[in-house]
N, C-alpha and C. Protein backbone atom coordinates (compact mmCIF):
# COMPACT_ATOMS: atom_id res chain seq x y z
N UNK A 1 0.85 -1.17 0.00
CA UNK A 1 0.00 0.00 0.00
C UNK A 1 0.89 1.23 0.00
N UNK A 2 0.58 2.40 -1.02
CA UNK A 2 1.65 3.32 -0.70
C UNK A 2 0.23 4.67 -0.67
N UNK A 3 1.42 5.72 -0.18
CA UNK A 3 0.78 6.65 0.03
C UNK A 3 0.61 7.88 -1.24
N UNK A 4 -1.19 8.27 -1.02
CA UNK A 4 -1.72 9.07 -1.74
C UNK A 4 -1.35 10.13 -1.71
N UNK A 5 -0.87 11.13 -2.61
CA UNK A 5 -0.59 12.51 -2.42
C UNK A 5 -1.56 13.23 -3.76
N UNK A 6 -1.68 14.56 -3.61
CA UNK A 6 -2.26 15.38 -4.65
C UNK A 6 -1.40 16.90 -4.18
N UNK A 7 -1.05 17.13 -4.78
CA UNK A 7 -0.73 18.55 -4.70
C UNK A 7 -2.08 19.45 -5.08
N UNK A 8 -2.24 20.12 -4.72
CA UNK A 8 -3.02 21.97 -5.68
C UNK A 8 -3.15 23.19 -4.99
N UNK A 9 -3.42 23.67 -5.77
CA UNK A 9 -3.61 25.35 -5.45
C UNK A 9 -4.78 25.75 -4.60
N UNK A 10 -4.06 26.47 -3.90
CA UNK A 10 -5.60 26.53 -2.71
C UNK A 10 -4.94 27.67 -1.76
N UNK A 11 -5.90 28.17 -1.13
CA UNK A 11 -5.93 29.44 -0.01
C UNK A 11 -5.65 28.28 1.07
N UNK A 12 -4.98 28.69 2.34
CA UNK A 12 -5.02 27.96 3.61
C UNK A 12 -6.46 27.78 4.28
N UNK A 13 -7.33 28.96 4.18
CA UNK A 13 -9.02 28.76 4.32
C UNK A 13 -9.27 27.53 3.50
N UNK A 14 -9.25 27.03 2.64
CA UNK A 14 -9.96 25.96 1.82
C UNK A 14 -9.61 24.87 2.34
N UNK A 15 -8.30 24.88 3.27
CA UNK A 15 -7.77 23.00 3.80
C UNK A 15 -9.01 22.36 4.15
N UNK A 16 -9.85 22.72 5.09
CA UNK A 16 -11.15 21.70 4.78
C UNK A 16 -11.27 21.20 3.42
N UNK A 17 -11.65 22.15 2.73
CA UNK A 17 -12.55 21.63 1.41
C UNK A 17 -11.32 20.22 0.79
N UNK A 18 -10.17 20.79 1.33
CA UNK A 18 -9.21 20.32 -0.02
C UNK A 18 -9.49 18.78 1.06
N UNK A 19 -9.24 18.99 3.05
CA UNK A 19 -9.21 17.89 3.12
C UNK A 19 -10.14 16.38 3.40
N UNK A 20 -11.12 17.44 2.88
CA UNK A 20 -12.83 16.76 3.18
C UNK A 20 -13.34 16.03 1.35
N UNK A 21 -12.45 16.53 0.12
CA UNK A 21 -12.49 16.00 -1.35
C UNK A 21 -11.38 14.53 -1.13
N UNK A 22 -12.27 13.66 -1.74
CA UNK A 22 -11.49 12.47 -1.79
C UNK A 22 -10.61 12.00 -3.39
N UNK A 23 -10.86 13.20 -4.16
CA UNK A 23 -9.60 13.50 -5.18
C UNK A 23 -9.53 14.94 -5.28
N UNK A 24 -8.62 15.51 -4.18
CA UNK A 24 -8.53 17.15 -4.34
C UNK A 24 -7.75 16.98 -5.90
N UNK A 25 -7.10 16.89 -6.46
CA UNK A 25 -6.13 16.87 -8.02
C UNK A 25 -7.30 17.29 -9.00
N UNK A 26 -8.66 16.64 -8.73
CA UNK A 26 -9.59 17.34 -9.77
C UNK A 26 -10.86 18.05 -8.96
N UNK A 27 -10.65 18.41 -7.94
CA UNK A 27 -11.80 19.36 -7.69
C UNK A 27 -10.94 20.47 -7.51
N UNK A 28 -9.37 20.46 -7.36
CA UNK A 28 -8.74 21.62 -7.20
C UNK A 28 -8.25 21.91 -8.72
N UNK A 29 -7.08 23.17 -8.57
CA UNK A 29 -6.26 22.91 -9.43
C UNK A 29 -4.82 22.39 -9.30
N UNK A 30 -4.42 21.28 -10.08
CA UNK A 30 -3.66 20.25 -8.85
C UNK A 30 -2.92 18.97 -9.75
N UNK A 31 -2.49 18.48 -9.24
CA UNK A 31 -1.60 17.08 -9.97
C UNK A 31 -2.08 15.88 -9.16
N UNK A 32 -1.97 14.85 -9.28
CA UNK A 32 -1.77 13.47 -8.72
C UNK A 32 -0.04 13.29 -8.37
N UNK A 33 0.32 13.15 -7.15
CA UNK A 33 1.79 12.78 -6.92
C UNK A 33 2.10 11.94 -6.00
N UNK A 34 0.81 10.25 -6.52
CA UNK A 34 1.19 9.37 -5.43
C UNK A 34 2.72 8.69 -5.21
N UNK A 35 3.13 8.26 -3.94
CA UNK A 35 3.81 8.16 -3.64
C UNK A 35 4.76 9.50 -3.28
N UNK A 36 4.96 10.69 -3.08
CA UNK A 36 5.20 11.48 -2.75
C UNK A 36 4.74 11.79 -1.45
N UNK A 37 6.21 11.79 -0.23
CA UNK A 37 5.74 12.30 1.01
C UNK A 37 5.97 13.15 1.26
N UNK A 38 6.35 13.48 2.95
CA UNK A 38 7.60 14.63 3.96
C UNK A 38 8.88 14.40 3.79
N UNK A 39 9.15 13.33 3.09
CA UNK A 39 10.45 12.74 3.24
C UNK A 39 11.11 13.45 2.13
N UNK A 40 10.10 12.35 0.88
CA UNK A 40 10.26 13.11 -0.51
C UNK A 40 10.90 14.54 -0.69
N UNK A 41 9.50 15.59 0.07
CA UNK A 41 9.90 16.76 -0.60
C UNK A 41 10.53 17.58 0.18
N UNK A 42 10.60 16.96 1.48
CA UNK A 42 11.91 17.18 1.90
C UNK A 42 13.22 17.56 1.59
N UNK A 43 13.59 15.94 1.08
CA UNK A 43 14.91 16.31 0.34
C UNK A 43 14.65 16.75 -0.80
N UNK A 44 14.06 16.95 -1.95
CA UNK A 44 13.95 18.14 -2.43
C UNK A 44 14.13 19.15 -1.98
N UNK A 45 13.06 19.81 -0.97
CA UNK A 45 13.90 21.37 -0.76
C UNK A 45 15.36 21.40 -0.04
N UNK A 46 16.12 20.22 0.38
CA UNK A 46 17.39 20.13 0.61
C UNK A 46 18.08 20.33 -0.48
N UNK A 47 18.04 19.96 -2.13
CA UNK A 47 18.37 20.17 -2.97
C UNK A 47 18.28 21.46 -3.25
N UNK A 48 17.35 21.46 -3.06
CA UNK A 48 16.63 23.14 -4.11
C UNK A 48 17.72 24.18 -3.25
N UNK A 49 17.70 24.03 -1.86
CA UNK A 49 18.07 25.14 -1.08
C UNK A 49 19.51 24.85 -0.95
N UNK A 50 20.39 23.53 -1.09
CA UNK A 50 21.29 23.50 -0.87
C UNK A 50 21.64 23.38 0.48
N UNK A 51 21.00 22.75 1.10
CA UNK A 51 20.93 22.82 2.76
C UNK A 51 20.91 21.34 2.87
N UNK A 52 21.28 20.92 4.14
CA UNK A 52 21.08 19.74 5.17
C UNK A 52 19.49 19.06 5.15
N UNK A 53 19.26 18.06 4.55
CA UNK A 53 17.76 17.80 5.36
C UNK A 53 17.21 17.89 6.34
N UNK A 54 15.93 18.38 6.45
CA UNK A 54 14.92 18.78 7.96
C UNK A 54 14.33 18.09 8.48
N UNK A 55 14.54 16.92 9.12
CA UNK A 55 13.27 15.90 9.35
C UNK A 55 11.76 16.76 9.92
N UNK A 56 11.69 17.71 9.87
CA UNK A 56 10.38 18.67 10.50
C UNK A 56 10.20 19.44 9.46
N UNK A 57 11.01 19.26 8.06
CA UNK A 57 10.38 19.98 6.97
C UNK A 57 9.01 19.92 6.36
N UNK A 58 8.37 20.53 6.43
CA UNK A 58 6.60 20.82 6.10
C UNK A 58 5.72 19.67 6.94
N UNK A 59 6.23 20.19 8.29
CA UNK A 59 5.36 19.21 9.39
C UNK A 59 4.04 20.47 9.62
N UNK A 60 3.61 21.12 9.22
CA UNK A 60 2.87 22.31 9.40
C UNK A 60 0.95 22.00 8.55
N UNK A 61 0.57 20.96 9.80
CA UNK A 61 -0.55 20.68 9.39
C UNK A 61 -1.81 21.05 9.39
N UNK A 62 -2.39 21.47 8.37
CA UNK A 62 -3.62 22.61 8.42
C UNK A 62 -4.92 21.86 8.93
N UNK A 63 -5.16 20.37 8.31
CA UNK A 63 -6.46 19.66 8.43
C UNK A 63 -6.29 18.11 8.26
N UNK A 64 -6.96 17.96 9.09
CA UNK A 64 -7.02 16.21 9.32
C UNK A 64 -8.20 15.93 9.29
N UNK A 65 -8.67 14.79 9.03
CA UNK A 65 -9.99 14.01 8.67
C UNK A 65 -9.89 12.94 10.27
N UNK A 66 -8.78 11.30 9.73
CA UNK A 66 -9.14 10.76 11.07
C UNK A 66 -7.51 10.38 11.06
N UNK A 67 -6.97 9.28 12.20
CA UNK A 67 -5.62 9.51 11.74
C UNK A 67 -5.16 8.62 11.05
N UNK A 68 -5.73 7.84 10.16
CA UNK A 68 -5.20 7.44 8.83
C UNK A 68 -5.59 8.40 7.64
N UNK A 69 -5.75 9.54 7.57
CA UNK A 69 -5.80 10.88 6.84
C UNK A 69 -7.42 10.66 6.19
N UNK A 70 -7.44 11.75 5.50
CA UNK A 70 -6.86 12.23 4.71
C UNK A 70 -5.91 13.56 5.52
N UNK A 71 -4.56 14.12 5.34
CA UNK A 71 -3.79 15.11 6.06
C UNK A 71 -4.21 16.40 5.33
N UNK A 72 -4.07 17.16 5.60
CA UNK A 72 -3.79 18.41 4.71
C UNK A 72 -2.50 19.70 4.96
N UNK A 73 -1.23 19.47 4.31
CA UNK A 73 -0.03 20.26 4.73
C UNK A 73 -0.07 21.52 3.51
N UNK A 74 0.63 22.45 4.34
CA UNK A 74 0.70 23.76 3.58
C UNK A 74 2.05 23.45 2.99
N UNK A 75 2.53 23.20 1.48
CA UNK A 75 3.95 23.38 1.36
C UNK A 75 4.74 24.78 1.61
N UNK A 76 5.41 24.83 2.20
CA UNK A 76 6.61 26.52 2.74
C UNK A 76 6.67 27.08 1.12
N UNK A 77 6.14 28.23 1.17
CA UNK A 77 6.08 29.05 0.38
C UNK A 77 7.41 29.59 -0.40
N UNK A 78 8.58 29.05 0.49
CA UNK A 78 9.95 29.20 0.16
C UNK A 78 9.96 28.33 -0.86
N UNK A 79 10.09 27.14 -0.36
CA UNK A 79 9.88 26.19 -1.69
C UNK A 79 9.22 26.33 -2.99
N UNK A 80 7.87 26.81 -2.70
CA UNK A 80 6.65 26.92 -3.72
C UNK A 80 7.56 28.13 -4.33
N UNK A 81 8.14 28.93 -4.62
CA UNK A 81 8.83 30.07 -4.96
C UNK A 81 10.19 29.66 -5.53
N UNK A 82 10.85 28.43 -5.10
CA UNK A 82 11.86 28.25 -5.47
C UNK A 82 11.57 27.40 -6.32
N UNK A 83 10.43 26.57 -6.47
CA UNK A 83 10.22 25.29 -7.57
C UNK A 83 9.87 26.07 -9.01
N UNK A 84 9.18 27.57 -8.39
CA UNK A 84 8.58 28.14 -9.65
C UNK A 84 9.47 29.08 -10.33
N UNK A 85 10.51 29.03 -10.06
CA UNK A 85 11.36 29.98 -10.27
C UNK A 85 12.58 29.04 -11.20
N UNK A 86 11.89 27.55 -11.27
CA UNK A 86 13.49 26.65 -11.87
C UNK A 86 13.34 27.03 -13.17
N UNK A 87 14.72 26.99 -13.92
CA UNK A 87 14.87 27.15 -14.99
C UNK A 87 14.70 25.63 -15.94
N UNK A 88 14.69 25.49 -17.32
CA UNK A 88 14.66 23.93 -17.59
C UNK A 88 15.92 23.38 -17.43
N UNK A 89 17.22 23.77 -17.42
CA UNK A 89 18.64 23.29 -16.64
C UNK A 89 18.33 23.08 -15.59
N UNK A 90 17.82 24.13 -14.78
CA UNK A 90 17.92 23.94 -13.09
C UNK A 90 16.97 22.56 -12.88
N UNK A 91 15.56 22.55 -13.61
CA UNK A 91 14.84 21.42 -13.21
C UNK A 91 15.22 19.72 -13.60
N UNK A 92 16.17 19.60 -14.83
CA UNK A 92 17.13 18.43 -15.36
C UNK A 92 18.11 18.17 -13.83
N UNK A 93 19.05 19.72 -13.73
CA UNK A 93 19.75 19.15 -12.84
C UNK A 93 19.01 18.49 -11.30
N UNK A 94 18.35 19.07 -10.25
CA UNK A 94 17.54 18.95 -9.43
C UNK A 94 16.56 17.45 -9.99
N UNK A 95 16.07 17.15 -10.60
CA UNK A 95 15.74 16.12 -11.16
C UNK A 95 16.56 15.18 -11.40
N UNK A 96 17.77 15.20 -11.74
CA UNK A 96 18.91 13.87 -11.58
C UNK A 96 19.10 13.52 -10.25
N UNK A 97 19.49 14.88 -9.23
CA UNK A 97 19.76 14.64 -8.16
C UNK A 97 18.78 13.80 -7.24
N UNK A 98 17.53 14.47 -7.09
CA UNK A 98 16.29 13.75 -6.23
C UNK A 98 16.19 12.34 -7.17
N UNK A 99 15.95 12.07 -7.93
CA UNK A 99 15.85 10.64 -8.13
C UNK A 99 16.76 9.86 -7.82
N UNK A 100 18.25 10.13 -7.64
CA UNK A 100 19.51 9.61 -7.08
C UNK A 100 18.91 9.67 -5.83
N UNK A 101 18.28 9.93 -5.30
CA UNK A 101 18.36 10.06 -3.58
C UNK A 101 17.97 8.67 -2.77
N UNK A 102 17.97 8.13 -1.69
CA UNK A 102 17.93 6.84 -1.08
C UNK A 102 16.50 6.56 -1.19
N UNK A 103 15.19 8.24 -0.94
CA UNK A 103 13.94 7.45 -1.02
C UNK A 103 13.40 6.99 -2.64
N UNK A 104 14.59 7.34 -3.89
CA UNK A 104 13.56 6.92 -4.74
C UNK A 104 14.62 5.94 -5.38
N UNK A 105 15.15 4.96 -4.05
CA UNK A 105 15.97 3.79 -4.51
C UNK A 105 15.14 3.05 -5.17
N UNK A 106 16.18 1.61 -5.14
CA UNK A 106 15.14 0.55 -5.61
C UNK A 106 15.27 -0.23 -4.48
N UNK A 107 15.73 0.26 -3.18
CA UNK A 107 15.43 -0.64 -1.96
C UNK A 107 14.34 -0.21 -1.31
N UNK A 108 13.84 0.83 -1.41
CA UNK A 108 12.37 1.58 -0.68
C UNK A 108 11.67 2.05 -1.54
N UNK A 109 11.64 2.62 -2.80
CA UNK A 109 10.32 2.72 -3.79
C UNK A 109 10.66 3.46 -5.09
N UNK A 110 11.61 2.55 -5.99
CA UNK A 110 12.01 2.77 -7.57
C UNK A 110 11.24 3.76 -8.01
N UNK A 111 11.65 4.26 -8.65
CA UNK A 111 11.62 5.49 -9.48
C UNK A 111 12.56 5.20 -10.51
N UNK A 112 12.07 5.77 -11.78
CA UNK A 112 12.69 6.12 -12.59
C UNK A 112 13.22 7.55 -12.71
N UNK A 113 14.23 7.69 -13.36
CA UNK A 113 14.72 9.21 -13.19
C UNK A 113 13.83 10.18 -14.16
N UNK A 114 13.15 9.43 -14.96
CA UNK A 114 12.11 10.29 -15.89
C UNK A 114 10.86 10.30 -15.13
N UNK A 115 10.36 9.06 -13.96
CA UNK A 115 9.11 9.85 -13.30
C UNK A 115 9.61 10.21 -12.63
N UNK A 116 10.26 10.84 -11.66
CA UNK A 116 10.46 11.89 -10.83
C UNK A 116 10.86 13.21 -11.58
N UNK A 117 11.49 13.24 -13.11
CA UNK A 117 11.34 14.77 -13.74
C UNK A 117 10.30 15.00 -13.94
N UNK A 118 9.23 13.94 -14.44
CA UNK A 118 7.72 13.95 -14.81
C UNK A 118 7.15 14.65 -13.49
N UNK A 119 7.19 14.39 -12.07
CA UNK A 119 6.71 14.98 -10.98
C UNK A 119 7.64 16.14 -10.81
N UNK A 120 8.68 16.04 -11.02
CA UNK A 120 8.89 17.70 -10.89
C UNK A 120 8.74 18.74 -11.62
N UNK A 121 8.55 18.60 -12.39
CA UNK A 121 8.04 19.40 -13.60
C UNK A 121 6.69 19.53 -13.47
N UNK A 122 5.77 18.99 -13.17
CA UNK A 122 4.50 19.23 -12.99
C UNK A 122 4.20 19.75 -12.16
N UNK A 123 5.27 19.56 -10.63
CA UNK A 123 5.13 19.94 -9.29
C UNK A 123 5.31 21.94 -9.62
N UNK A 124 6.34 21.69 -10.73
CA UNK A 124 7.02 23.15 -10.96
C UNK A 124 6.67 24.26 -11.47
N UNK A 125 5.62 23.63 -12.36
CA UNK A 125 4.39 24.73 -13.06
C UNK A 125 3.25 24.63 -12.48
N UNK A 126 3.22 23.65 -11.16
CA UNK A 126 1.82 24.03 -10.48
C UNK A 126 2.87 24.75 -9.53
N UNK A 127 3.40 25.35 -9.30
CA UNK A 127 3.92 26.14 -7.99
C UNK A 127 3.86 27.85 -8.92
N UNK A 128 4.57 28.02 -10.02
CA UNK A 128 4.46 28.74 -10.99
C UNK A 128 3.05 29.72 -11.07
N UNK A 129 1.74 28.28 -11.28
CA UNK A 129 0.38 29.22 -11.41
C UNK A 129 0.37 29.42 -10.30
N UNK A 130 0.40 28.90 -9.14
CA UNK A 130 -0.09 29.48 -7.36
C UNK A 130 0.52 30.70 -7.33
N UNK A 131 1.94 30.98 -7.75
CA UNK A 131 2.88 32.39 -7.59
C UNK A 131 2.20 33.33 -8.15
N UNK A 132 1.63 32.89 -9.51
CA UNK A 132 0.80 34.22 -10.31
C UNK A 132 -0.61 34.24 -10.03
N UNK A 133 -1.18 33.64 -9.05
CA UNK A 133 -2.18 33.77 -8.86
C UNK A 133 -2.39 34.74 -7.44
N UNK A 134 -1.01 34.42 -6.46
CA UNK A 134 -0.99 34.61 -5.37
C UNK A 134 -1.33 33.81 -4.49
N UNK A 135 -1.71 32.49 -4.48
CA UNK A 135 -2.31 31.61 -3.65
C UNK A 135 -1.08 30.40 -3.42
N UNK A 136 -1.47 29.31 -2.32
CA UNK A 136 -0.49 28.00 -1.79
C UNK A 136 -0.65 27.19 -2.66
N UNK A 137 0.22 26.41 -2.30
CA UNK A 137 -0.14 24.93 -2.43
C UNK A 137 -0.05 24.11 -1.69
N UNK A 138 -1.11 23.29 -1.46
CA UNK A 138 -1.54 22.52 -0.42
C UNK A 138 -1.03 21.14 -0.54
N UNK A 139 -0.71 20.68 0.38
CA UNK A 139 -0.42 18.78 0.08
C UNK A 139 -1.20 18.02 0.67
N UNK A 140 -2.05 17.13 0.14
CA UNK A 140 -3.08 16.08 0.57
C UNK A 140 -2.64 14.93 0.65
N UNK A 141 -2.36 14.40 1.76
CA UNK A 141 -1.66 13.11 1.94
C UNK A 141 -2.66 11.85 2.63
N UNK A 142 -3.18 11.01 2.25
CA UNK A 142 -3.97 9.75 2.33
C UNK A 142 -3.22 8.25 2.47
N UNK A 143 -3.13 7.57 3.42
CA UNK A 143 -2.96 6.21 3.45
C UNK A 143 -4.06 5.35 2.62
């Protein structure tokens, strides 16, 4: 069993709605990014920022259902700003790197290095419209 994620665009007021929809990806505006956790995008923004990993990176939980989720996390706006801001070099390079990383081994949950550019790249132009819209992005996380 792995875990459900959806990214989308949303006001922090809407975490209900987003965490009370049992596919926020199409009632929002939004991606599917199962298998994507805290861990995940974690080390991502360790990449992105060039920093140490946070094990308390985007522990900042807006809405819960029961506690096998559905969750609802605000991604750090630092991030959401830095994903939308990659260039297509910056997102190749950052994209080699995170798929090299231990969680998207093939001892804890394979990845190919083309689906994880496929999720970052999607992750990257949904961070992009939230910037020009002015609004978050929310992470919906489901067991």
């Amino acid at each position: 069993m792995g875990i459900l994620t959806d990214f989308v665009i949303a006001d922090r007021s809407e975490a209900k709605r987003v965490c009370d929809s049992d596919c926020p990806s199409k009632d929002f505006a939004g991606l599917d990014a199962k298998g994507i956790d805290h861990v995940k995008l974690g080390t991502l923004h360790a990449i992105l920022a060039g920093v140490e990993f946070d094990p308390s990176f985007g522990s900042r939980m807006l809405c819960s259902r029961r506690a096998d989720g559905p969750w609802v996390f605000e991604v750090p706006p630092d991030m959401v700003q830095r994903l939308a801001a990659l260039t297509e070099p910056q997102l190749v390079s950052a994209g080699q790197k995170w798929a090299h990383t231990e969680e998207f081994s093939v001892e804890y949950d394979h990845w190919s290095v083309g689906a994880v550019q496929q999720v970052l790249r999607a992750l990257a132009g949904l961070c992009k419209q939230a910037c020009n819209e002015g609004r978050s992005v929310l992470m919906w996380m489901c067991l």
